[in-house]
PDB file of N, CA and C in Angstrom:
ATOM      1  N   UNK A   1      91.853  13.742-121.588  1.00  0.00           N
ATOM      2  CA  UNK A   1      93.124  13.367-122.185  1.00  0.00           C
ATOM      3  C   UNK A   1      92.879  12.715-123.551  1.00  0.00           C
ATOM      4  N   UNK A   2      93.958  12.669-124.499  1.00  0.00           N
ATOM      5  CA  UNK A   2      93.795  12.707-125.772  1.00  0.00           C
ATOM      6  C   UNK A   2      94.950  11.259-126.191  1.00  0.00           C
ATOM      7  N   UNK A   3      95.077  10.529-126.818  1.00  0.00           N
ATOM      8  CA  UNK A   3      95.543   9.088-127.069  1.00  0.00           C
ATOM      9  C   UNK A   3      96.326   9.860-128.412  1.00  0.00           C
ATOM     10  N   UNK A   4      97.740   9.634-128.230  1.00  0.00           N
ATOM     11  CA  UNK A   4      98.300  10.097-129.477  1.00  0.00           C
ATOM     12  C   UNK A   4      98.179   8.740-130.548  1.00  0.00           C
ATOM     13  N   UNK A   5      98.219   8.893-131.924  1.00  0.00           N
ATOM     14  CA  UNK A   5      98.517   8.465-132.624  1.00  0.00           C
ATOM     15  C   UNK A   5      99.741   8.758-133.349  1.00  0.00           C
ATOM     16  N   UNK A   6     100.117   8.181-134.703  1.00  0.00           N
ATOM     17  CA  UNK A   6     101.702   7.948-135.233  1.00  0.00           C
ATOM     18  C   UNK A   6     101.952   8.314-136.258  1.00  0.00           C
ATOM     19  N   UNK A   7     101.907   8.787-137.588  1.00  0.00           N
ATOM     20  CA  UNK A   7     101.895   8.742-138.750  1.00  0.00           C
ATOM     21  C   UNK A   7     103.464   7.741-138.673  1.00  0.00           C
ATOM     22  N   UNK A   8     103.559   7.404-139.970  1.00  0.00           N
ATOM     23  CA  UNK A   8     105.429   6.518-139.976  1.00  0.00           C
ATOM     24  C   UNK A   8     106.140   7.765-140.041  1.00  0.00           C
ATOM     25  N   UNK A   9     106.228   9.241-140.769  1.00  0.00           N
ATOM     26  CA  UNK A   9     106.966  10.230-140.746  1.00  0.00           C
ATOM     27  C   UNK A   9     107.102  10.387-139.135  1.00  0.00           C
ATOM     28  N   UNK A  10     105.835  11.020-138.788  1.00  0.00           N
ATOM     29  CA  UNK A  10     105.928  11.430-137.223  1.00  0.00           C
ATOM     30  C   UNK A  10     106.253  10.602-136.449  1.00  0.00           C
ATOM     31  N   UNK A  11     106.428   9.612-136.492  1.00  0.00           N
ATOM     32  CA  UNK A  11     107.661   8.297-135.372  1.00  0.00           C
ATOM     33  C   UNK A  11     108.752   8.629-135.931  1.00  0.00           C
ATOM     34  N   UNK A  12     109.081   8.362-137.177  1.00  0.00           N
ATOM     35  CA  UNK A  12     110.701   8.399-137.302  1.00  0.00           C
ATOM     36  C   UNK A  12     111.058  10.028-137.016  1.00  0.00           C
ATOM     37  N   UNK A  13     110.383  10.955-137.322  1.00  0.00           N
ATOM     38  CA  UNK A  13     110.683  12.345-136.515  1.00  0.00           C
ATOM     39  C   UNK A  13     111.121  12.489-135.072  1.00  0.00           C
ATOM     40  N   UNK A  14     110.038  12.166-134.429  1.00  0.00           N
ATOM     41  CA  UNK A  14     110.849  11.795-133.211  1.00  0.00           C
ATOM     42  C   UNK A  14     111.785  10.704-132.661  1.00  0.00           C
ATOM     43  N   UNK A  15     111.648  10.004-133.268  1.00  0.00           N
ATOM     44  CA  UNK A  15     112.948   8.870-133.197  1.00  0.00           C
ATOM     45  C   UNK A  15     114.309   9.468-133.584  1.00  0.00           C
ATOM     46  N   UNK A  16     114.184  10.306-134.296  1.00  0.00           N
ATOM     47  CA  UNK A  16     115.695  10.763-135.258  1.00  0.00           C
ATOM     48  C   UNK A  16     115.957  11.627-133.931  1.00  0.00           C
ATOM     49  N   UNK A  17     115.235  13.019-133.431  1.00  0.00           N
ATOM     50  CA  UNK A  17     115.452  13.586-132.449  1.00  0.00           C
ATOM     51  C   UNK A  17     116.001  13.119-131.036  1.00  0.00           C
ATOM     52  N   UNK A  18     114.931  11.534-130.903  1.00  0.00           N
ATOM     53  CA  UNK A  18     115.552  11.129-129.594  1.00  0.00           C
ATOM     54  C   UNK A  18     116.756  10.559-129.333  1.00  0.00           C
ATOM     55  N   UNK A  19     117.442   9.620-130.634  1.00  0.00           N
ATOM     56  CA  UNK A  19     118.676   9.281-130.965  1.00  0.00           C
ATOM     57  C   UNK A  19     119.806  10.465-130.958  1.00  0.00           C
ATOM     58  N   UNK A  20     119.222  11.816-131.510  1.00  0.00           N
ATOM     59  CA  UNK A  20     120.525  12.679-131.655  1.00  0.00           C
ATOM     60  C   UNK A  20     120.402  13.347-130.143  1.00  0.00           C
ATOM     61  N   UNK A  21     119.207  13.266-129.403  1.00  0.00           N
ATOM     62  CA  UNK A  21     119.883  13.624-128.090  1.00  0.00           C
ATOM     63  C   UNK A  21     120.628  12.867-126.903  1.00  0.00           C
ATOM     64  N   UNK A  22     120.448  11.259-127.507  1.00  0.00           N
ATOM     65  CA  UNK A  22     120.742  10.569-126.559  1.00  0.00           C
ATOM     66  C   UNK A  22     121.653  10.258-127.087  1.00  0.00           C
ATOM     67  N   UNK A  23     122.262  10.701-128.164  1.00  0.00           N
ATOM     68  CA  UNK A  23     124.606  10.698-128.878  1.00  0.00           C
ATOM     69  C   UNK A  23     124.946  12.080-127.992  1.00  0.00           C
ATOM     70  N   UNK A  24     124.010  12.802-128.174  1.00  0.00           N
ATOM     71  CA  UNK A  24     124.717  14.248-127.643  1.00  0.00           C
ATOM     72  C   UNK A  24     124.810  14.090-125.889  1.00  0.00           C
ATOM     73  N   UNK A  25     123.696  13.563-125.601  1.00  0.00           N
ATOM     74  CA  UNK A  25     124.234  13.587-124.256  1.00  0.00           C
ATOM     75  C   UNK A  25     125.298  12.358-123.370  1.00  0.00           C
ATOM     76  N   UNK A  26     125.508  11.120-124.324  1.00  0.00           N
ATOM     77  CA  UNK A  26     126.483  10.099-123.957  1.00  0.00           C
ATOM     78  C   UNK A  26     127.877  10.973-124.125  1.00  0.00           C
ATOM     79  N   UNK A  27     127.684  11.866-125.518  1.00  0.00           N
ATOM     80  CA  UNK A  27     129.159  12.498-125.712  1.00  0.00           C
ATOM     81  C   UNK A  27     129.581  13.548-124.305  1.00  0.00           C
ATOM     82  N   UNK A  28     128.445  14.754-123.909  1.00  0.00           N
ATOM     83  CA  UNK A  28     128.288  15.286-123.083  1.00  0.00           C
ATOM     84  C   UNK A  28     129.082  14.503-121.784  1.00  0.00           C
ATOM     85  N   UNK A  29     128.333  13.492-121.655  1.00  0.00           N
ATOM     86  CA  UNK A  29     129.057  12.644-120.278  1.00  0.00           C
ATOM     87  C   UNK A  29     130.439  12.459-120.380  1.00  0.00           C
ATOM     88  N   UNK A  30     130.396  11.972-121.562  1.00  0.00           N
ATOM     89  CA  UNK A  30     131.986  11.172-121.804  1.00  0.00           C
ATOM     90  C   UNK A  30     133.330  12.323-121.622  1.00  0.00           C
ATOM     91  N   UNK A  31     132.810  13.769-121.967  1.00  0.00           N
ATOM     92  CA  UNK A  31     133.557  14.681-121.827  1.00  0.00           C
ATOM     93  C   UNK A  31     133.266  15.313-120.193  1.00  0.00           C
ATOM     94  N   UNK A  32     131.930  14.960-119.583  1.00  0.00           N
ATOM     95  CA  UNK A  32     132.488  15.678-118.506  1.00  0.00           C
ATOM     96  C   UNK A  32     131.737  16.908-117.978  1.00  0.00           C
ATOM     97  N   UNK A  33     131.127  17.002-119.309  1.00  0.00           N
ATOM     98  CA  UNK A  33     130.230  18.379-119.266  1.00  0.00           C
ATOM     99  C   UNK A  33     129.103  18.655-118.584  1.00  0.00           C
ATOM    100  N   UNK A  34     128.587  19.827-118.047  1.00  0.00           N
ATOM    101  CA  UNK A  34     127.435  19.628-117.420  1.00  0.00           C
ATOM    102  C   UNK A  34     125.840  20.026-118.010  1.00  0.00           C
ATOM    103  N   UNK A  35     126.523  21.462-119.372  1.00  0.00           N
ATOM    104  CA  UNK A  35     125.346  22.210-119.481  1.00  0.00           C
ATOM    105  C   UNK A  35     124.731  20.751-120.777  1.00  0.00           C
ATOM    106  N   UNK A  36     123.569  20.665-120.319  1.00  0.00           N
ATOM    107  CA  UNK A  36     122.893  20.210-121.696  1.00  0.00           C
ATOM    108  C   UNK A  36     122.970  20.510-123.153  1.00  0.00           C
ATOM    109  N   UNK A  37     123.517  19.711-124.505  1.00  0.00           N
ATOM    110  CA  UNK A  37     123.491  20.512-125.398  1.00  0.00           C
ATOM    111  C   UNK A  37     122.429  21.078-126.641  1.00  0.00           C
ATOM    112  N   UNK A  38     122.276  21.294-127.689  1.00  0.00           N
ATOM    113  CA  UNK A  38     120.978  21.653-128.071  1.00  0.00           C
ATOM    114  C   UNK A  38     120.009  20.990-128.854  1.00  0.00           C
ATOM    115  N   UNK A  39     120.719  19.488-128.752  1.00  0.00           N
ATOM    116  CA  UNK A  39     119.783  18.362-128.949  1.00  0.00           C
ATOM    117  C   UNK A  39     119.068  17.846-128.124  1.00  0.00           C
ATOM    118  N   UNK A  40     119.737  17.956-126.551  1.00  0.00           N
ATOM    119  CA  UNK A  40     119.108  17.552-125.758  1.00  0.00           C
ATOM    120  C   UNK A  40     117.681  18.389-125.017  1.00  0.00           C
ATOM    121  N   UNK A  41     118.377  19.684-125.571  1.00  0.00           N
ATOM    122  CA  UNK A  41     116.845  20.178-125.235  1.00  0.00           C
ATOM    123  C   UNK A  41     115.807  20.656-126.076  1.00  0.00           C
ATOM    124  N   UNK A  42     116.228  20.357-127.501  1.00  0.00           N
ATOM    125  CA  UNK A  42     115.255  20.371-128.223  1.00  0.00           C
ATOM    126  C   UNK A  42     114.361  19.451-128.394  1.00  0.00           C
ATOM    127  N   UNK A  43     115.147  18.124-127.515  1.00  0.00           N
ATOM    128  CA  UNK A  43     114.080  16.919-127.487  1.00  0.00           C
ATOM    129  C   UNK A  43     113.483  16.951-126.204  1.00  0.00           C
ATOM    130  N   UNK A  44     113.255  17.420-125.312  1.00  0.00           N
ATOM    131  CA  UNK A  44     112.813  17.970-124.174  1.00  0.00           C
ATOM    132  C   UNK A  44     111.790  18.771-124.452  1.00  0.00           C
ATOM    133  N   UNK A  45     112.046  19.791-125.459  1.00  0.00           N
ATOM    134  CA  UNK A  45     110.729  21.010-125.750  1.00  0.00           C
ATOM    135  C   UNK A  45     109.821  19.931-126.535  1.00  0.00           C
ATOM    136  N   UNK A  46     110.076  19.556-127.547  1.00  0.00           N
ATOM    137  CA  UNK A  46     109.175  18.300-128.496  1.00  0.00           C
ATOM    138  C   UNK A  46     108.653  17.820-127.094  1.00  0.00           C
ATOM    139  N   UNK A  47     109.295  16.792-126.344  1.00  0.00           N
ATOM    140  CA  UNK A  47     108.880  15.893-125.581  1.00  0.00           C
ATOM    141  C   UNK A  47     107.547  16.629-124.881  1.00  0.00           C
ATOM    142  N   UNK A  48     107.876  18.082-123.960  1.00  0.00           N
ATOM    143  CA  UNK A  48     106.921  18.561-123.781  1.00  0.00           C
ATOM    144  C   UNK A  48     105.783  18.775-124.074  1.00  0.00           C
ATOM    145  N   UNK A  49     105.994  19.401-125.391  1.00  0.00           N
ATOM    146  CA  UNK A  49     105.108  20.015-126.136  1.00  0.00           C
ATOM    147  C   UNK A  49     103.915  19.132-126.799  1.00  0.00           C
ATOM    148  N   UNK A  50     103.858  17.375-126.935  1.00  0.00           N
ATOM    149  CA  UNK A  50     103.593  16.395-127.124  1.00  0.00           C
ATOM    150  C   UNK A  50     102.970  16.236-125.556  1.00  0.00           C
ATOM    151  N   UNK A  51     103.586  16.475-124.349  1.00  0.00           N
ATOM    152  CA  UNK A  51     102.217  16.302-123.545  1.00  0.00           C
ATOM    153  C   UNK A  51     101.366  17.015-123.482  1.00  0.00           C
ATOM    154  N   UNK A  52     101.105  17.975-123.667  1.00  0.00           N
ATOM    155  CA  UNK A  52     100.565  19.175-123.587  1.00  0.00           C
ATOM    156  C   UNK A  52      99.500  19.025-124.300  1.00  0.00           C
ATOM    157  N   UNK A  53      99.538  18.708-125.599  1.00  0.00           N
ATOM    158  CA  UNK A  53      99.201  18.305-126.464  1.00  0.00           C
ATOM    159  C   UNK A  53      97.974  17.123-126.092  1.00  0.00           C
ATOM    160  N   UNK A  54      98.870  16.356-125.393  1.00  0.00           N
ATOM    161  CA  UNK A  54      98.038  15.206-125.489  1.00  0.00           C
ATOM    162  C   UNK A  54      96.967  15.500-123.996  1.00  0.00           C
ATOM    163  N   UNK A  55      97.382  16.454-122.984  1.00  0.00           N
ATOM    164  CA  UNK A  55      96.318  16.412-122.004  1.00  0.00           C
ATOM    165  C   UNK A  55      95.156  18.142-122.603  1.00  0.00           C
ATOM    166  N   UNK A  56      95.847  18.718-123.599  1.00  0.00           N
ATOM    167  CA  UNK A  56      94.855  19.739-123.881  1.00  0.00           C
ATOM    168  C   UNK A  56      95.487  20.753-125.098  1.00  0.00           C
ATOM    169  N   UNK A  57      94.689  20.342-126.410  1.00  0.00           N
ATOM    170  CA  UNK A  57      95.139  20.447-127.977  1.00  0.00           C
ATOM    171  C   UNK A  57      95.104  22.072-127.794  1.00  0.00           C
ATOM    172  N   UNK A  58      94.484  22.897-127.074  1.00  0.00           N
ATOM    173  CA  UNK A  58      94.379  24.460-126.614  1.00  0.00           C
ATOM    174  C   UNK A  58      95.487  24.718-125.532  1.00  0.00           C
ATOM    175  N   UNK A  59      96.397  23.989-125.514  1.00  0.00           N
ATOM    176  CA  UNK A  59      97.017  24.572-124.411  1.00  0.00           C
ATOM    177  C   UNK A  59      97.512  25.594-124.872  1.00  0.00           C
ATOM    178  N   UNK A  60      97.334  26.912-124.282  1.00  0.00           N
ATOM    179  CA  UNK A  60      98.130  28.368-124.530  1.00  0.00           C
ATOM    180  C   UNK A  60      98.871  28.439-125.042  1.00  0.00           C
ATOM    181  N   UNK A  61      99.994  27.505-124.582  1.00  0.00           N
ATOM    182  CA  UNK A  61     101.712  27.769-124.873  1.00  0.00           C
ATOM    183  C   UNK A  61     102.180  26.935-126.249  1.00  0.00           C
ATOM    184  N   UNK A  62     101.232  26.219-126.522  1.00  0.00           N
ATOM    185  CA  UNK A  62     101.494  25.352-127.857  1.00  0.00           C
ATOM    186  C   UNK A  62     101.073  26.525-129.302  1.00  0.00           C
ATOM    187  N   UNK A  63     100.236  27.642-128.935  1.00  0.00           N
ATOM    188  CA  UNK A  63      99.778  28.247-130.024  1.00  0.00           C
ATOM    189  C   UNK A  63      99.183  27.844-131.140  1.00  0.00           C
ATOM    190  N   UNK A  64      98.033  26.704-131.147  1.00  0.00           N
ATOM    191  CA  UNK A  64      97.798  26.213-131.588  1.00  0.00           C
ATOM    192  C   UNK A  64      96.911  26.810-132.736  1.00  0.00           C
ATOM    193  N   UNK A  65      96.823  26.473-134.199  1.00  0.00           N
ATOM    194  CA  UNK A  65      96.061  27.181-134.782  1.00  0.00           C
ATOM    195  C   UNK A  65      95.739  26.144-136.176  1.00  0.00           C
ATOM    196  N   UNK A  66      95.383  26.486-137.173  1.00  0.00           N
ATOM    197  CA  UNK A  66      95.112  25.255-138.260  1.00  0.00           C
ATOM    198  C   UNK A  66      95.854  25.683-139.403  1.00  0.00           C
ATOM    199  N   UNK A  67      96.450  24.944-139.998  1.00  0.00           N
ATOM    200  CA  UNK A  67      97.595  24.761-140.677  1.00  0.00           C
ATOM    201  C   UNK A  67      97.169  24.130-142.191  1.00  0.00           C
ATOM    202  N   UNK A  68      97.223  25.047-143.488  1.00  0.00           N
ATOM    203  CA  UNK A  68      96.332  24.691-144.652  1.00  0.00           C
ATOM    204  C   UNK A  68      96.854  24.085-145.838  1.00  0.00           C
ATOM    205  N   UNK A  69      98.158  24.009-146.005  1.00  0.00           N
ATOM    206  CA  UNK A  69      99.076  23.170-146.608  1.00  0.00           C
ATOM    207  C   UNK A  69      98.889  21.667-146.263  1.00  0.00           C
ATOM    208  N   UNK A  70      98.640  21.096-145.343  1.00  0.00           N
ATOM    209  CA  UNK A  70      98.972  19.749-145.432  1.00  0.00           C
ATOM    210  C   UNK A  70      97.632  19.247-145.317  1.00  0.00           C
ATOM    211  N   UNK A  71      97.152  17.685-146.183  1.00  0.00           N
ATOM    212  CA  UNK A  71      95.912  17.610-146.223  1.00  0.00           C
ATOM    213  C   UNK A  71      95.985  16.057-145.001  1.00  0.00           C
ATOM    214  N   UNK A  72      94.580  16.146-144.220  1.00  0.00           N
ATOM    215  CA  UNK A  72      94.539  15.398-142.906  1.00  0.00           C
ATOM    216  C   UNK A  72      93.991  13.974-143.749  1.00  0.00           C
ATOM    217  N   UNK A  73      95.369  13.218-142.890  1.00  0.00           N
ATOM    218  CA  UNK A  73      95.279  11.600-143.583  1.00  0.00           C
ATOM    219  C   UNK A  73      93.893  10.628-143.361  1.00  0.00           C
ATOM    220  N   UNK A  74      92.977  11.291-142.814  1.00  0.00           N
ATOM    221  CA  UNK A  74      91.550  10.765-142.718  1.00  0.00           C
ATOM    222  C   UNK A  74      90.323  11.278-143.590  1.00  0.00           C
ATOM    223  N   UNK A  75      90.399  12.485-143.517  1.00  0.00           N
ATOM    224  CA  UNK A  75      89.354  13.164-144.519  1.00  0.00           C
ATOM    225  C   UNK A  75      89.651  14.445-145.242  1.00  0.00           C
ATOM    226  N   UNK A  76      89.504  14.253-146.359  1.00  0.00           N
ATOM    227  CA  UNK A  76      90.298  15.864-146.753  1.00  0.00           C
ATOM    228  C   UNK A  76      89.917  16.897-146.413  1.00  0.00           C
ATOM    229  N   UNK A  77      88.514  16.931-146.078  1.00  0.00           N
ATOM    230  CA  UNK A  77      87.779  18.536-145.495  1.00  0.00           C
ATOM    231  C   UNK A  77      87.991  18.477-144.336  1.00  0.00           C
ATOM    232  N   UNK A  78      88.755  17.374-143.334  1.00  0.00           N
ATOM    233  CA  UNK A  78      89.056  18.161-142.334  1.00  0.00           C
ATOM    234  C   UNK A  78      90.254  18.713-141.792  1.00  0.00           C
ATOM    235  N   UNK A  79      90.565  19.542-140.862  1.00  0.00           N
ATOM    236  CA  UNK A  79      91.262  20.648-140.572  1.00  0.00           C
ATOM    237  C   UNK A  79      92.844  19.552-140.187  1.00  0.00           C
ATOM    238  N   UNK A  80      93.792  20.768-140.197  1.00  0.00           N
ATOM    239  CA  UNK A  80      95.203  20.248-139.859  1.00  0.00           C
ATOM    240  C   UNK A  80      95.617  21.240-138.951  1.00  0.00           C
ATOM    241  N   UNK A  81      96.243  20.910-137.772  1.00  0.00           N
ATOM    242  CA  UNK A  81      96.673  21.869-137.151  1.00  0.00           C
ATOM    243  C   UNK A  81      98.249  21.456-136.950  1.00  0.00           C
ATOM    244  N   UNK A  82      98.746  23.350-136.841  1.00  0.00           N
ATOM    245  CA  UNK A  82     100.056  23.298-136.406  1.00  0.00           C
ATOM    246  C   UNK A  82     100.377  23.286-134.669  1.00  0.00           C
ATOM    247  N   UNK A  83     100.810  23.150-133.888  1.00  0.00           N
ATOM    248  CA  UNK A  83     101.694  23.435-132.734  1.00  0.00           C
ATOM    249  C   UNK A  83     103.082  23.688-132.182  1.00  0.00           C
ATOM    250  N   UNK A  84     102.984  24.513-131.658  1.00  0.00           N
ATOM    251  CA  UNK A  84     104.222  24.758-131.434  1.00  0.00           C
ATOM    252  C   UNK A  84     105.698  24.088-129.893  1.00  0.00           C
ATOM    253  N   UNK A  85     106.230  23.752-130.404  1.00  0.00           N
ATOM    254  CA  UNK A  85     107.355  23.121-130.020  1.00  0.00           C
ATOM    255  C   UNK A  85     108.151  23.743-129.018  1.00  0.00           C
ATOM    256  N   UNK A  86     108.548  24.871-129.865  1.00  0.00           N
ATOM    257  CA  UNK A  86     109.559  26.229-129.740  1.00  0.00           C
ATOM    258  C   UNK A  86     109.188  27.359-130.410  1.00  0.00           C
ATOM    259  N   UNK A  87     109.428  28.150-129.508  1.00  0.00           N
ATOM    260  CA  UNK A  87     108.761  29.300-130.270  1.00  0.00           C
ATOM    261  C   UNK A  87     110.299  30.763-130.211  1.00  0.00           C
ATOM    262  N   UNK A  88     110.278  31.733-131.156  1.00  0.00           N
ATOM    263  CA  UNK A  88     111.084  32.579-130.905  1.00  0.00           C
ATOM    264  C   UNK A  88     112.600  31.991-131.212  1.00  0.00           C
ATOM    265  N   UNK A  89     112.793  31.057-132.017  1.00  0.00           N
ATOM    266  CA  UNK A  89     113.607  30.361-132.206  1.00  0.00           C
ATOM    267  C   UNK A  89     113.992  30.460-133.820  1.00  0.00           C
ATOM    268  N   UNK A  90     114.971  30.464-134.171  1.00  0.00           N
ATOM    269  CA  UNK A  90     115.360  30.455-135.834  1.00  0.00           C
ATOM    270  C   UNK A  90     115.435  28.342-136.130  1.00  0.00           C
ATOM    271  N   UNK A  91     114.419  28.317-137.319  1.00  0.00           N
ATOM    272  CA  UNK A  91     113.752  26.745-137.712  1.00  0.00           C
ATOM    273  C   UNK A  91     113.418  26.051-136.375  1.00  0.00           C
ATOM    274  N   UNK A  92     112.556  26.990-135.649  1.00  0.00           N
ATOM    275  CA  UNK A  92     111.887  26.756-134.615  1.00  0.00           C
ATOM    276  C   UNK A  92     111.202  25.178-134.847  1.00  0.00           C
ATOM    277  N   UNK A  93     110.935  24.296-133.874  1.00  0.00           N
ATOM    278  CA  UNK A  93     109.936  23.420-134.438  1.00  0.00           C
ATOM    279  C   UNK A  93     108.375  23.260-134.336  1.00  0.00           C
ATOM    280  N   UNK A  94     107.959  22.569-135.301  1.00  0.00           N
ATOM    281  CA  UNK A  94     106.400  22.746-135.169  1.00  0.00           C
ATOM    282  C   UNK A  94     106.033  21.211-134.973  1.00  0.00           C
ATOM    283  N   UNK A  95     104.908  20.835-135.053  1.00  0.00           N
ATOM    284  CA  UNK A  95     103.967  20.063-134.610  1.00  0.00           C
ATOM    285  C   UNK A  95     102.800  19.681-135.512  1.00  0.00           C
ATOM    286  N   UNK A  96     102.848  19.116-135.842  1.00  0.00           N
ATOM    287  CA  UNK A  96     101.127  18.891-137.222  1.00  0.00           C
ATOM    288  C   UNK A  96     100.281  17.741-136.844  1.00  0.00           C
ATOM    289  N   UNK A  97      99.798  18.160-136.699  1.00  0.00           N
ATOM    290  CA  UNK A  97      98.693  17.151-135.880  1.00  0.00           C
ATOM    291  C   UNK A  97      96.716  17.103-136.812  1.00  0.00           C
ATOM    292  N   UNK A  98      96.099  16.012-136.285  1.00  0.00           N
ATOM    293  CA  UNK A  98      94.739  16.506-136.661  1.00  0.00           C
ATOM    294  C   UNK A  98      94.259  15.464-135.188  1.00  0.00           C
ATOM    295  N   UNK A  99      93.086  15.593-135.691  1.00  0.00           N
ATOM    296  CA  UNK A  99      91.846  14.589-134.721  1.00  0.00           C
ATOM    297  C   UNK A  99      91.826  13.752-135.771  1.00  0.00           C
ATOM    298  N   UNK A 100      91.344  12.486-134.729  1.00  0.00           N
ATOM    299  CA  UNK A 100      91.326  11.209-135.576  1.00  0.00           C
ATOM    300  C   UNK A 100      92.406  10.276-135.155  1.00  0.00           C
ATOM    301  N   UNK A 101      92.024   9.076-135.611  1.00  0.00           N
ATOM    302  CA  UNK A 101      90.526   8.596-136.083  1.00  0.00           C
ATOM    303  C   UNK A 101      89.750   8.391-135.525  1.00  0.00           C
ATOM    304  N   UNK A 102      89.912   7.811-134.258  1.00  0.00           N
ATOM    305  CA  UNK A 102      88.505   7.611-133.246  1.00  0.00           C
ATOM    306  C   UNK A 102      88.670   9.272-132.075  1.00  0.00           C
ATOM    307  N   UNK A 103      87.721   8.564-131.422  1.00  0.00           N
ATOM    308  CA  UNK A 103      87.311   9.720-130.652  1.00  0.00           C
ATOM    309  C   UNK A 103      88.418   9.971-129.359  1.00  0.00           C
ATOM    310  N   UNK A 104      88.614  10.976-129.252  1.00  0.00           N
ATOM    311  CA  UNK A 104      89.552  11.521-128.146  1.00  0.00           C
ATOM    312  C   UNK A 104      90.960  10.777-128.240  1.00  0.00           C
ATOM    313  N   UNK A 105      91.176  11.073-130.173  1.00  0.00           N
ATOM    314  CA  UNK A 105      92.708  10.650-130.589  1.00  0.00           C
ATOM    315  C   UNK A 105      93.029  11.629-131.289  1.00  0.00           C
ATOM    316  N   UNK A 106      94.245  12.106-131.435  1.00  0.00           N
ATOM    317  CA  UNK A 106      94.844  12.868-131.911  1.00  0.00           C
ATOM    318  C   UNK A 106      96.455  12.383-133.149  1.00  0.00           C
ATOM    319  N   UNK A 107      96.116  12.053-134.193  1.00  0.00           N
ATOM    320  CA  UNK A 107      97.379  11.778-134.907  1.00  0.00           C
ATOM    321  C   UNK A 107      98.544  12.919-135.311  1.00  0.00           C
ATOM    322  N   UNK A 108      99.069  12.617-134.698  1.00  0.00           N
ATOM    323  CA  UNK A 108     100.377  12.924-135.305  1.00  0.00           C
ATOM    324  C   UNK A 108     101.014  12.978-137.040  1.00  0.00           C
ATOM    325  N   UNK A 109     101.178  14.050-137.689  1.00  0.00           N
ATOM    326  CA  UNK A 109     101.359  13.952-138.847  1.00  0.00           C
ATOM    327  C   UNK A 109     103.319  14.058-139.053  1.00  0.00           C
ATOM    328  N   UNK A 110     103.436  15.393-138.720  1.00  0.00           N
ATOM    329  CA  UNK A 110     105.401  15.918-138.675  1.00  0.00           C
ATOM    330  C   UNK A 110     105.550  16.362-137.460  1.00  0.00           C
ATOM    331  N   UNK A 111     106.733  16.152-137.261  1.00  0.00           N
ATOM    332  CA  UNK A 111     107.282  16.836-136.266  1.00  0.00           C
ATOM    333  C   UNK A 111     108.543  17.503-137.056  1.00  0.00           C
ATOM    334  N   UNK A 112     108.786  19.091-137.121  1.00  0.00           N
ATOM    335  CA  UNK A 112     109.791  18.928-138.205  1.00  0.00           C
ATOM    336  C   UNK A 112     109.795  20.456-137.872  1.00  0.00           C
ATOM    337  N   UNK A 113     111.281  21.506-138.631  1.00  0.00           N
ATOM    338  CA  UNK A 113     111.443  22.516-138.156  1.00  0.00           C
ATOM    339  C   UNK A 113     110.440  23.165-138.792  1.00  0.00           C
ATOM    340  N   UNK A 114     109.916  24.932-138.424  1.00  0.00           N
ATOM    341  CA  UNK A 114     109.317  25.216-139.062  1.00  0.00           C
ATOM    342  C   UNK A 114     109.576  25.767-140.435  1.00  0.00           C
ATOM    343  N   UNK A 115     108.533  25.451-141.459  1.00  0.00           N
ATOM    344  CA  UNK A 115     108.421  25.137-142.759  1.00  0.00           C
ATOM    345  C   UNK A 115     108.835  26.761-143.626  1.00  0.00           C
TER     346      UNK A 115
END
């Protein structure tokens, strides 16, 4: 298992997400409704996709691969990877992550639609 780390973007990323699912689903209640709406499960796929993540950076379903635009907030020669959130989705979301800083940590860079 892998110890997430935070960047300040990648907290308030998911913070913004977990707030708009937890308005969408108070509203949801307040009306009555049953189906979940698409905040709430887009913070569900994130939520997932963040364990997955954190018990195995290869998990299949994350599609994990290295991502060459963004430079890793520890060392510049090393690698950035993307993951996937949602997949098959229009501004699907992704995942940016590296290793680091210590051992068997993984920081968090964006969480954000894809680019």
């Amino acid at each position: 298992m892998f110890k997430l780390a935070w960047t300040p973007e990648a907290a308030q990323d998911f913070q913004d997400l977990e707030d708009a699912a937890k308005a969408a689903r108070a509203n949801r209640q307040k009306k009555k409704l049953t189906t979940s709406s698409k905040q709430e499960g887009l913070f569900k796929q994130v939520f997932e996709a963040l364990r997955k993540l954190e018990q195995n950076p290869r998990h299949p379903g994350l599609h994990t691969h290295e991502y060459r635009s963004l430079t890793n907030p520890y060392d510049k020669n090393a690698k950035v990877f993307e993951a996937y959130a949602q997949n098959r989705t229009p501004g699907a979301y992704r995942i940016f992550w590296c290793y680091g800083p210590g051992k068997q940590e993984i920081t968090l860079i964006a969480i954000t639609p894809h680019p």
